[in-house]
Protein backbone atom coordinates (compact mmCIF):
# COMPACT_ATOMS: atom_id res chain seq x y z
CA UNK A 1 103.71 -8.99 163.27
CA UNK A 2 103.52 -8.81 159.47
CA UNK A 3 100.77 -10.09 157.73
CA UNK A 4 100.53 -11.64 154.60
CA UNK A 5 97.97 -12.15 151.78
CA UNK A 6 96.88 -15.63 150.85
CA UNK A 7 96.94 -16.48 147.49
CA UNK A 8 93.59 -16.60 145.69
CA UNK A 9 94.48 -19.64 143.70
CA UNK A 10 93.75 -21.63 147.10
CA UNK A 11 90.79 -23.29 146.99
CA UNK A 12 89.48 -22.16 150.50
CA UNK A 13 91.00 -18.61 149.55
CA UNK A 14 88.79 -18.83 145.77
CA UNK A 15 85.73 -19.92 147.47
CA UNK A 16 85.59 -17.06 150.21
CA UNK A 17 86.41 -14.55 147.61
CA UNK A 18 84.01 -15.96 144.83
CA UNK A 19 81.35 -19.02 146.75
CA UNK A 20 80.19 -16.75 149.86
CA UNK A 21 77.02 -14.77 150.37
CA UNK A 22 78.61 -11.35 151.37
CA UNK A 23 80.85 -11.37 148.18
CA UNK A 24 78.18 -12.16 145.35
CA UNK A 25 78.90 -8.77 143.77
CA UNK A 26 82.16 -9.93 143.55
CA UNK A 27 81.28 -13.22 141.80
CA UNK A 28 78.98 -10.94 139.63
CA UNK A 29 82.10 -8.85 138.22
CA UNK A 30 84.46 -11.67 137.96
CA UNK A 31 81.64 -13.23 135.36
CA UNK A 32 80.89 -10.63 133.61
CA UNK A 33 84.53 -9.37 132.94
CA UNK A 34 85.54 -13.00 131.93
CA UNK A 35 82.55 -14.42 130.45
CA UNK A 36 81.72 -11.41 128.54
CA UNK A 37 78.24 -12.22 128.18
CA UNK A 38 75.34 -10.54 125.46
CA UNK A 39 73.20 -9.74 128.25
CA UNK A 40 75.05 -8.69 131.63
CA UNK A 41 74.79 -11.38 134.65
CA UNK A 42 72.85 -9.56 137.55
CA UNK A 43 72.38 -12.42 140.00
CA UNK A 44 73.73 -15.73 140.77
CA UNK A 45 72.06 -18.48 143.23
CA UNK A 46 74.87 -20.28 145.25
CA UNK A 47 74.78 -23.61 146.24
CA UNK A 48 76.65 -25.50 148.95
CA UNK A 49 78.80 -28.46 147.58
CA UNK A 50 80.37 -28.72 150.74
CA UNK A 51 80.74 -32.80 151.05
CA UNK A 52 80.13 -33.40 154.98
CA UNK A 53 82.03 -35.97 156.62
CA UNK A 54 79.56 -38.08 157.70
CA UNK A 55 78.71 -38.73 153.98
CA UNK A 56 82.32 -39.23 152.29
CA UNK A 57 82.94 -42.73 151.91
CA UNK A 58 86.44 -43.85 150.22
């Protein structure tokens, strides 16, 4: 069986890499190498913008 990588430039694929607890160090590195800020980003707080079903109306 050969396995594959999923491109990051999926938005499930983005938010696991970048929107998830375990990879905030991650999220940290990606901000601070693109942003380029005066003073270094050390934390982020992540919120859930997850829309759940029961609330989507079209």
């Amino acid at each position: 069986m050969t396995r594959t990588l999923l491109s990051p430039k999926v938005d499930f694929v983005f938010k696991k890499i970048f929107g998830s607890e375990e990879n905030k160090s991650v999220l940290i590195s990606f901000l601070n190498a693109t942003l380029k800020p005066k003073k270094e980003i050390v934390s982020v707080d992540l919120k859930n913008t997850d829309i759940e079903k029961e609330y989507f109306n079209l």
